[in-house]
Protein backbone atom coordinates (compact mmCIF):
# COMPACT_ATOMS: atom_id res chain seq x y z
CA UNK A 1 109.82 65.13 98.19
CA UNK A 2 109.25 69.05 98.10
CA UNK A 3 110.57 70.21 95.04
CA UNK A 4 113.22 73.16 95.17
CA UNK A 5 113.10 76.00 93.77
CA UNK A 6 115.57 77.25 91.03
CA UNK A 7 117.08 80.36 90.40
CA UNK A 8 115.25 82.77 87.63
CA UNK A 9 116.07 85.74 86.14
CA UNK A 10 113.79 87.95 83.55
CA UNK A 11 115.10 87.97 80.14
CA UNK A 12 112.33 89.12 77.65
CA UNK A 13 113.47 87.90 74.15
CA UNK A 14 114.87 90.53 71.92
CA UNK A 15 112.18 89.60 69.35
CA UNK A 16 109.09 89.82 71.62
CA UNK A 17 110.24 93.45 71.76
CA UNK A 18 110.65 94.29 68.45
CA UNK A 19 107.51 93.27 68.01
CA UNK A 20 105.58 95.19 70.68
CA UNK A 21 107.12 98.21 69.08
CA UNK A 22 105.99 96.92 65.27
CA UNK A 23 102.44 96.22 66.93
CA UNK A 24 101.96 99.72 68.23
CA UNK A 25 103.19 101.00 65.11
CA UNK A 26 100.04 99.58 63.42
CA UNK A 27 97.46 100.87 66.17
CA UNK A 28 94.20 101.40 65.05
CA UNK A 29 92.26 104.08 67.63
CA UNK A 30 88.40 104.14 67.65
CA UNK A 31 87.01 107.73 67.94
CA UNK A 32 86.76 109.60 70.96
CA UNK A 33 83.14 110.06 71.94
CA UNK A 34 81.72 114.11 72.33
CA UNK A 35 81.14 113.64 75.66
CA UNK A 36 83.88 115.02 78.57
CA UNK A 37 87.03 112.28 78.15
CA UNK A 38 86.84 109.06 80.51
CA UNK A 39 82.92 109.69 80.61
CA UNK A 40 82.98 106.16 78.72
CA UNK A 41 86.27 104.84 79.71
CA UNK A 42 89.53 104.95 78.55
CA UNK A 43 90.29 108.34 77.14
CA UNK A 44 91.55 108.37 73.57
CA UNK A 45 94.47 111.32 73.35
CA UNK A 46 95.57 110.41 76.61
CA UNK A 47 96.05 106.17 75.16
CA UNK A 48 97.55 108.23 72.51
CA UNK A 49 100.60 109.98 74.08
CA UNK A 50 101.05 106.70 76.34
CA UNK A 51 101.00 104.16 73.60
CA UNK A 52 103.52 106.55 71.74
CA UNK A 53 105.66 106.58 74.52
CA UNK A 54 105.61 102.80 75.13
CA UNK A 55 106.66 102.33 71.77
CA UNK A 56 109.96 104.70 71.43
CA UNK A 57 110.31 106.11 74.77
CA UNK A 58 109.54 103.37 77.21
CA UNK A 59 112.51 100.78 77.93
CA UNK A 60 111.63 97.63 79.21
CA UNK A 61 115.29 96.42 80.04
CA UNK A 62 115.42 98.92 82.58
CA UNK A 63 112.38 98.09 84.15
CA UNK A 64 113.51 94.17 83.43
CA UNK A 65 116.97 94.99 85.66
CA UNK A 66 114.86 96.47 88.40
CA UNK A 67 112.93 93.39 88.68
CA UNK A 68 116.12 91.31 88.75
CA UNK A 69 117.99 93.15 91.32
CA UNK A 70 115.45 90.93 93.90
CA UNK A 71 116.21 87.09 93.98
CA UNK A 72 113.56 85.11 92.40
CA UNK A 73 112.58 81.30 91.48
CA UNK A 74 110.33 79.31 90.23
CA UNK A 75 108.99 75.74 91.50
CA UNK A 76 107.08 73.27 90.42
CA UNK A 77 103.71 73.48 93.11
CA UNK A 78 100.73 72.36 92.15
CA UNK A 79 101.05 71.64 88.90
CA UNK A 80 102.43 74.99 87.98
CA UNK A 81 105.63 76.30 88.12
CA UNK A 82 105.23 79.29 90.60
CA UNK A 83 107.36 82.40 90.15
CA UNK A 84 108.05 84.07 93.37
CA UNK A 85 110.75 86.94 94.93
CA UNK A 86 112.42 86.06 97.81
CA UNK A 87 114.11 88.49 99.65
CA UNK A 88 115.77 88.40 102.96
CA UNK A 89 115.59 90.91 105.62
CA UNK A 90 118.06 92.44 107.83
CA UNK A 91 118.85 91.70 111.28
CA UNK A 92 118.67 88.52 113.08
CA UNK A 93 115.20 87.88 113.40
CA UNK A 94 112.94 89.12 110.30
CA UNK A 95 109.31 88.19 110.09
CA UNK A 96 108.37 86.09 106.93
CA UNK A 97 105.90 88.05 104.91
CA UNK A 98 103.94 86.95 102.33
CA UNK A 99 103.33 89.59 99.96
CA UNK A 100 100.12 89.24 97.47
CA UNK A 101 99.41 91.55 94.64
CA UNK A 102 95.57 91.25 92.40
CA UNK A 103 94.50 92.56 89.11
CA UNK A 104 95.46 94.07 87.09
CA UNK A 105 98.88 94.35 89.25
CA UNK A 106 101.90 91.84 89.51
CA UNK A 107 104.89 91.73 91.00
CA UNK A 108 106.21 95.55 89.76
CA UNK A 109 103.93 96.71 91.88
CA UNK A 110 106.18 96.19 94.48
CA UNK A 111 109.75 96.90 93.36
CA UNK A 112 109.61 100.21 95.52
CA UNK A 113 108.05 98.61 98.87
CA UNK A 114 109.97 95.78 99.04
CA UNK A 115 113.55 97.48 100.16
CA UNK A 116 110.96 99.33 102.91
CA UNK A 117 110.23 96.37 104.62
CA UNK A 118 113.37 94.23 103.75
CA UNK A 119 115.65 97.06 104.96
CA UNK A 120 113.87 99.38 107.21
CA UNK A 121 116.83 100.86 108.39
CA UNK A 122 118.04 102.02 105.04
CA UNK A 123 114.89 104.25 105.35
CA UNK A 124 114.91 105.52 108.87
CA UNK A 125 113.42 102.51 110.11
CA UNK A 126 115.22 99.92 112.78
CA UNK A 127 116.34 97.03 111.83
CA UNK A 128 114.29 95.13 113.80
CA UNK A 129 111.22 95.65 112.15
CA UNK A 130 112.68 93.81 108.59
CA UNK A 131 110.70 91.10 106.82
CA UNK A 132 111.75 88.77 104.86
CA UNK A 133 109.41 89.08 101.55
CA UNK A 134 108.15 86.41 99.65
CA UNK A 135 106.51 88.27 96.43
CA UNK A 136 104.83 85.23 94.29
CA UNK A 137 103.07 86.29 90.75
CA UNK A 138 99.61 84.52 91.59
CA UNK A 139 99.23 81.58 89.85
CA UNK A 140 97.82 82.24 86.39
CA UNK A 141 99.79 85.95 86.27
CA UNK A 142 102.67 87.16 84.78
CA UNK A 143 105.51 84.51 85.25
CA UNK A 144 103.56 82.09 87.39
CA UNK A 145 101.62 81.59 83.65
CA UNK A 146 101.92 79.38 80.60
CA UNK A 147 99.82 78.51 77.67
CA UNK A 148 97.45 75.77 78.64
CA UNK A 149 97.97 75.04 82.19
CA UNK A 150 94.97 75.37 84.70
CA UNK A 151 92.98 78.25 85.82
CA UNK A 152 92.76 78.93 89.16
CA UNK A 153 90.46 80.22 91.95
CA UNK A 154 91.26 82.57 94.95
CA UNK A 155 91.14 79.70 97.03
CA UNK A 156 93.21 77.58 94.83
CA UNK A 157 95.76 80.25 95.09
CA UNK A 158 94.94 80.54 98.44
CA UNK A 159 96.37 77.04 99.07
CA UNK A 160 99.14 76.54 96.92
CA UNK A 161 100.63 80.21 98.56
CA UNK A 162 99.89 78.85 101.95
CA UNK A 163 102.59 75.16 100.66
CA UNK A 164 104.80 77.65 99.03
CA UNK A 165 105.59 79.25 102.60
CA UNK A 166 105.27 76.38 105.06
CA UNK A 167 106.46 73.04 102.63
CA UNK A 168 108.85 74.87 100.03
CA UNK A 169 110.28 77.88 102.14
CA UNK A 170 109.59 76.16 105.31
CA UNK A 171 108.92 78.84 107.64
CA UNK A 172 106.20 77.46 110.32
CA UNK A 173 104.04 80.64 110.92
CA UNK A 174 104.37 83.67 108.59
CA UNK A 175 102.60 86.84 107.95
CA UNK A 176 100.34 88.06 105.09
CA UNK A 177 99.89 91.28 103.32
CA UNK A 178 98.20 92.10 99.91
CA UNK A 179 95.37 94.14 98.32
CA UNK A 180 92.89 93.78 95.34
CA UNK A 181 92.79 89.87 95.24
CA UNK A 182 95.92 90.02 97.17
CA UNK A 183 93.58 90.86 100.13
CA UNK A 184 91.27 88.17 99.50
CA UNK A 185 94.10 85.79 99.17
CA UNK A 186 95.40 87.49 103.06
CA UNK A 187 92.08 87.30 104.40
CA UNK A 188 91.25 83.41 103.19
CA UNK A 189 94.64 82.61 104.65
CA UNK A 190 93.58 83.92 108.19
CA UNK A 191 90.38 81.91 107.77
CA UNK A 192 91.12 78.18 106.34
CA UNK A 193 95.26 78.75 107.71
CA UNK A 194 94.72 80.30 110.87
CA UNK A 195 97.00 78.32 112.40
CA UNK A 196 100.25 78.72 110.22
CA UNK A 197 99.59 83.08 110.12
CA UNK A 198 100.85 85.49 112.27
CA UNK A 199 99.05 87.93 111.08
CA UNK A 200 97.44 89.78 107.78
CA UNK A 201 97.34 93.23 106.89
CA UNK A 202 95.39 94.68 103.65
CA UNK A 203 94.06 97.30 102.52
CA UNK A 204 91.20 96.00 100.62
CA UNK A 205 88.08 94.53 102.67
CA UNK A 206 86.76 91.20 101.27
CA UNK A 207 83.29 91.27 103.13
CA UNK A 208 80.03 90.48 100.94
CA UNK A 209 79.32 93.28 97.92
CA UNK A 210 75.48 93.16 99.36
CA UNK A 211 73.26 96.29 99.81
CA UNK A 212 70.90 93.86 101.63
CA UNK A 213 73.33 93.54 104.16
CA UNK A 214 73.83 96.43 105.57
CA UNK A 215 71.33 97.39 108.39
CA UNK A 216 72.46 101.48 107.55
CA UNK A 217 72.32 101.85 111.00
CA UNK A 218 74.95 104.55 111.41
CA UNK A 219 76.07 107.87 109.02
CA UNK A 220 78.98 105.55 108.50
CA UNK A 221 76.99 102.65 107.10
CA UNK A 222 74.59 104.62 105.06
CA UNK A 223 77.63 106.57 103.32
CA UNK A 224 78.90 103.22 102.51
CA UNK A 225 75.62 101.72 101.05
CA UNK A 226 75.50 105.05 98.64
CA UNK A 227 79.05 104.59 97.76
CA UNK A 228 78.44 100.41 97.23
CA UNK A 229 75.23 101.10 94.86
CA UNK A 230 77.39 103.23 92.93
CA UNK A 231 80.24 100.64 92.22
CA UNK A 232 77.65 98.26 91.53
CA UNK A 233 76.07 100.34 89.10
CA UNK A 234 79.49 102.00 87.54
CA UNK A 235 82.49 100.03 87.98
CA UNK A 236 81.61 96.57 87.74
CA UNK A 237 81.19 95.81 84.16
CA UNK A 238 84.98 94.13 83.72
CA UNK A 239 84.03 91.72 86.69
CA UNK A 240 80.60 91.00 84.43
CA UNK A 241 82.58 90.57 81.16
CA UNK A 242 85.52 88.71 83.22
CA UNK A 243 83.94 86.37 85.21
CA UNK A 244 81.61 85.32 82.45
CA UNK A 245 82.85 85.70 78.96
CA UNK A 246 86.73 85.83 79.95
CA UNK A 247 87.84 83.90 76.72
CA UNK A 248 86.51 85.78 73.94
CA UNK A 249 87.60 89.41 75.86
CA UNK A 250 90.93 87.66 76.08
CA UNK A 251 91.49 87.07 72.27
CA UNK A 252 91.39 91.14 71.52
CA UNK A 253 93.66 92.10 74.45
CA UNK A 254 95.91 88.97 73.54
CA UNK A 255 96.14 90.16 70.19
CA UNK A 256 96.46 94.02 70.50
CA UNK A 257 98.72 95.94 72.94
CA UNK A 258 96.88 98.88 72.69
CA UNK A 259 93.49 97.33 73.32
CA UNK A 260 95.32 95.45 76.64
CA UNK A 261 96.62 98.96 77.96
CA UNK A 262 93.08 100.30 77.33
CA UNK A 263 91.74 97.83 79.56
CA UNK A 264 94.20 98.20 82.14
CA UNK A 265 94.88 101.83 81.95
CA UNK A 266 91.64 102.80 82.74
CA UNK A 267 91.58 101.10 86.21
CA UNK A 268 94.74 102.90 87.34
CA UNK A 269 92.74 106.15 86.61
CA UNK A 270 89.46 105.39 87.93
CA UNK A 271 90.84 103.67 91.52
CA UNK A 272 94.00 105.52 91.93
CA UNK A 273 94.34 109.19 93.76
CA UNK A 274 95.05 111.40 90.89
CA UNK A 275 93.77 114.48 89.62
CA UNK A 276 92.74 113.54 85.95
CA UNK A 277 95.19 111.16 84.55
CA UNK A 278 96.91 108.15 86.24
CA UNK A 279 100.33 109.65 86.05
CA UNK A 280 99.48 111.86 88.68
CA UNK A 281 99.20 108.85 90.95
CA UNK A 282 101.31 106.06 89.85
CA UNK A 283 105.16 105.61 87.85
CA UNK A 284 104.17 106.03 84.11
CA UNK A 285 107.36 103.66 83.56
CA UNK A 286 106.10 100.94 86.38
CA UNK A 287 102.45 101.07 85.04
CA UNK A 288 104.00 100.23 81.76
CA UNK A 289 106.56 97.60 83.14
CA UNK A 290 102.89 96.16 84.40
CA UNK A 291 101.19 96.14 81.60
CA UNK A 292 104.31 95.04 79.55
CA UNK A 293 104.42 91.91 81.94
CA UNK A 294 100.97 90.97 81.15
CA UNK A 295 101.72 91.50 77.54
CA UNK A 296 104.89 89.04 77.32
CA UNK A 297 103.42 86.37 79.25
CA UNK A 298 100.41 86.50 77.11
CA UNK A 299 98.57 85.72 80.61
CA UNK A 300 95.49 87.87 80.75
CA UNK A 301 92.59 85.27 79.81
CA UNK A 302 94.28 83.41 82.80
CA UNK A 303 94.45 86.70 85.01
CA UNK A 304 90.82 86.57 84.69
CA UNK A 305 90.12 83.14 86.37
CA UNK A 306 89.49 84.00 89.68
CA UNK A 307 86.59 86.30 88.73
CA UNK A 308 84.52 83.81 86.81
CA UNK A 309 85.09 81.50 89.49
CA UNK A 310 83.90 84.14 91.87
CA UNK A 311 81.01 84.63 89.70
CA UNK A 312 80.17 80.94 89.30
CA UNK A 313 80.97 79.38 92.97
CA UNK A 314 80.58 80.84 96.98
CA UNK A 315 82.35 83.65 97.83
CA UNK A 316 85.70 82.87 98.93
CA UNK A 317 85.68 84.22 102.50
CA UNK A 318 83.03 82.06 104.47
CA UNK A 319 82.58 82.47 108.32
CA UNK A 320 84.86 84.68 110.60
CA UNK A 321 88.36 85.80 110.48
CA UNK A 322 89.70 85.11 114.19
CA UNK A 323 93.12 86.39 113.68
CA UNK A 324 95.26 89.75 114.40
CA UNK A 325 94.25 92.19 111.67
CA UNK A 326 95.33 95.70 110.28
CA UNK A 327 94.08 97.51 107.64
CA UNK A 328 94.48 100.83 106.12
CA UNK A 329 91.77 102.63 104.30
CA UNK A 330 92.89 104.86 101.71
CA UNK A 331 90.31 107.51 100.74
CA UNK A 332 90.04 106.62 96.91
CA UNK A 333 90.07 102.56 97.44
CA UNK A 334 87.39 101.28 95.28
CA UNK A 335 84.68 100.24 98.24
CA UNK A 336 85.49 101.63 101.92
CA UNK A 337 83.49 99.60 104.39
CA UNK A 338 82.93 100.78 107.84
CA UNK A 339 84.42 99.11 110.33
CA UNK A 340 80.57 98.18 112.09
CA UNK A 341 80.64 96.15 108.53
CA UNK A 342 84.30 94.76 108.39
CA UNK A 343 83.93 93.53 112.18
CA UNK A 344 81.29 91.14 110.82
CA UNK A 345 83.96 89.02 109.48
CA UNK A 346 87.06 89.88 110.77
CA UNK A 347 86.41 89.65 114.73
CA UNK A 348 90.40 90.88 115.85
CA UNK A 349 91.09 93.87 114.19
CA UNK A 350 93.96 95.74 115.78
CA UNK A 351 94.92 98.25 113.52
CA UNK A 352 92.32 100.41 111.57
CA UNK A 353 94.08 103.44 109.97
CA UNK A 354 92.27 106.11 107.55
CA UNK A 355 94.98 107.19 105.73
CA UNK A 356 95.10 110.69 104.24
CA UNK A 357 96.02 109.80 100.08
CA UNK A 358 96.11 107.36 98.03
CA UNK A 359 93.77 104.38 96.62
CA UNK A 360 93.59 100.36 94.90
CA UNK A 361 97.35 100.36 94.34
CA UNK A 362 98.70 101.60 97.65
CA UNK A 363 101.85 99.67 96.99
CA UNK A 364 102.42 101.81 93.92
CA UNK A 365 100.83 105.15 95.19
CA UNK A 366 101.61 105.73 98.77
CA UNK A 367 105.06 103.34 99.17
CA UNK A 368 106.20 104.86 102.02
CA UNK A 369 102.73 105.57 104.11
CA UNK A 370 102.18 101.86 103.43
CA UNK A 371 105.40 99.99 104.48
CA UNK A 372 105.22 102.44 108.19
CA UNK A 373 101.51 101.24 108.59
CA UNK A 374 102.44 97.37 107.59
CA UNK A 375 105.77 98.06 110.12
CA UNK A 376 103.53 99.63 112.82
CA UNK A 377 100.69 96.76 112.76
CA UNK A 378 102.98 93.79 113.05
CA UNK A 379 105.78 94.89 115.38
CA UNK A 380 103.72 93.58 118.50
CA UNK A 381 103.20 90.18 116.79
CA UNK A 382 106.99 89.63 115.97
CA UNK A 383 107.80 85.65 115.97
CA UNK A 384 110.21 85.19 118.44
């Protein structure tokens, strides 16, 4: 029998609190290195001011209530018990969405977006354009964790999201959307579960990290091969560290807030649009209800899974993508393929929109921008 979900609603214990607070109380800072701040990673006055605030001006029961203004469940699928929102859409006819988020995001990542989509009309939209949003924490994140269950790989998650919507929820087709490993998730869905999606829209490419194959036939493909040996070179050491060593890095973030919102912090400012600190780009209180998540669940040695098995198997995405496809770049994304290079692998594309702000967590950083383009890409492929 498919197992059925239960209700679930967030209630951080008062004592896991208290002892956040006691925790960043006793933070120890390393020095800050004379060289311009961020040169190294994550700046030291600027962890500071933000760990001060998460400690006495930061309130997690408001972000907590947020969260729980969206139904949610949990249900026992393969061999986890999978959190997920569920949240239906106006009108008579919404469109199932899946909605995917990646690391180091979770499901706050989408507490502003969701209303967009579920309720267009509530934000001069039309009514007919509603989803209904299913919002799962990937297995091994946030509240799809617990200590000592298995790790899993993007396609592992791959295919227990793909029997969440057709076995548990029980909607035939459906549509996918995600970035960051939420895209990879999309995109291996339109591959291996062609036949049970609509759709997918991201706005993160998963084609092949490989200078050697790009033929830098174009401007276009020659910018991207400068911008691709510079990630390689500068932004990929926590996929290095991750994917191989993912235990020992998780005992030290496990162990010390501050050393957790280090790690995390410094991806919102390097792959978000901002002009010097990650405030700029993102909700200080949401990027805190993020990192707080990760902290209570104690999940981050399991957030790291799907990199090591990245790192130690193929790459998840093998042969075409034959589906409808939309994707938005946004200018300060981490890697921005051309679309000579996407159209290698996804052969349909239908919707390819340079958008004008923004970067990894679009969601987050350009809400509105995002929920029009997701709107705009599927309103042709509505499920009658």
């Amino acid at each position: 029998m498919t197992a059925i979900p239960q209700a679930f609603v967030l209630k951080v214990a008062d004592g896991a609190i208290a002892d956040l607070h006691e925790r960043l109380s006793r933070t120890r800072l390393p020095d800050q290195a004379p060289d311009p701040v961020w040169t190294f990673g994550c700046d030291v006055e600027y962890l500071r001011r933000l760990l001060a605030y998460w400690q006495s001006g930061f309130v997690w029961r408001a972000q907590e209530a947020a969260l729980n203004t969206f139904p949610q469940f949990r249900v026992p699928l393969h061999g986890i018990d999978l959190h997920f929102l569920h949240v239906p859409g106006e009108g008579v006819a919404p469109m199932p969405l899946l909605l995917s988020h990646g690391w180091p995001g979770s499901v706050f990542e989408f507490i502003d977006l969701i209303p967009r989509l579920t309720h267009p009309s509530h934000f001069g939209g039309k009514a007919a354009d509603a989803f209904t949003v299913v919002a799962p924490s990937l297995p091994g994140y946030g509240l799809s964790f617990r200590p000592g269950q298995k790790r899993f790989s993007i396609e592992a998650i791959t295919d227990c999201l793909a029997d969440l919507m057709t076995d548990v929820l029980g909607y035939r087709r459906f549509a996918a959307q995600g970035g960051d490993w939420g895209a990879f998730v999309s995109s291996r869905l339109g591959a291996v579960h062609a036949d049970k999606i609509v759709g997918i829209h991201i706005n993160l490419l998963a084609v092949r990290r490989d200078p050697a194959l790009l033929q830098n036939s174009s401007e276009e493909e020659r910018r991207y091969a400068t911008e691709l040996a510079d990630f390689l070179k500068e932004e990929t050491g926590y996929q290095w560290i991750q994917g191989t060593r993912p235990q020992t890095l998780a005992f030290g973030l496990s162990d010390s807030p501050a050393g957790l919102a280090a790690w995390i912090v410094e991806k919102f400012r390097a792959w978000t649009d901002n002009d010097g600190t990650p405030d700029i780009a993102v909700d200080r209180d949401r990027m805190l209800a993020n990192i707080s998540l990760y902290w209570f669940t104690g999940c981050i040695g399991a957030s790291f899974h799907p990199y090591y098995a990245r790192m130690h198997g193929p790459w998840p995405i093998q042969g075409t993508i034959d589906i409808p496809v939309g994707y938005c770049q946004f200018p300060k994304e981490i890697i921005r393929p051309p679309r000579s290079v996407a159209e290698r692998v996804y052969t349909d594309i239908r919707r390819w929109t340079v958008m004008q702000r923004g970067g990894h967590f679009a969601a987050m950083e350009q809400t509105d921008a995002l929920a029009d383009e997701i709107r705009e890409f599927f309103r042709p492929l509505r499920i009658s």
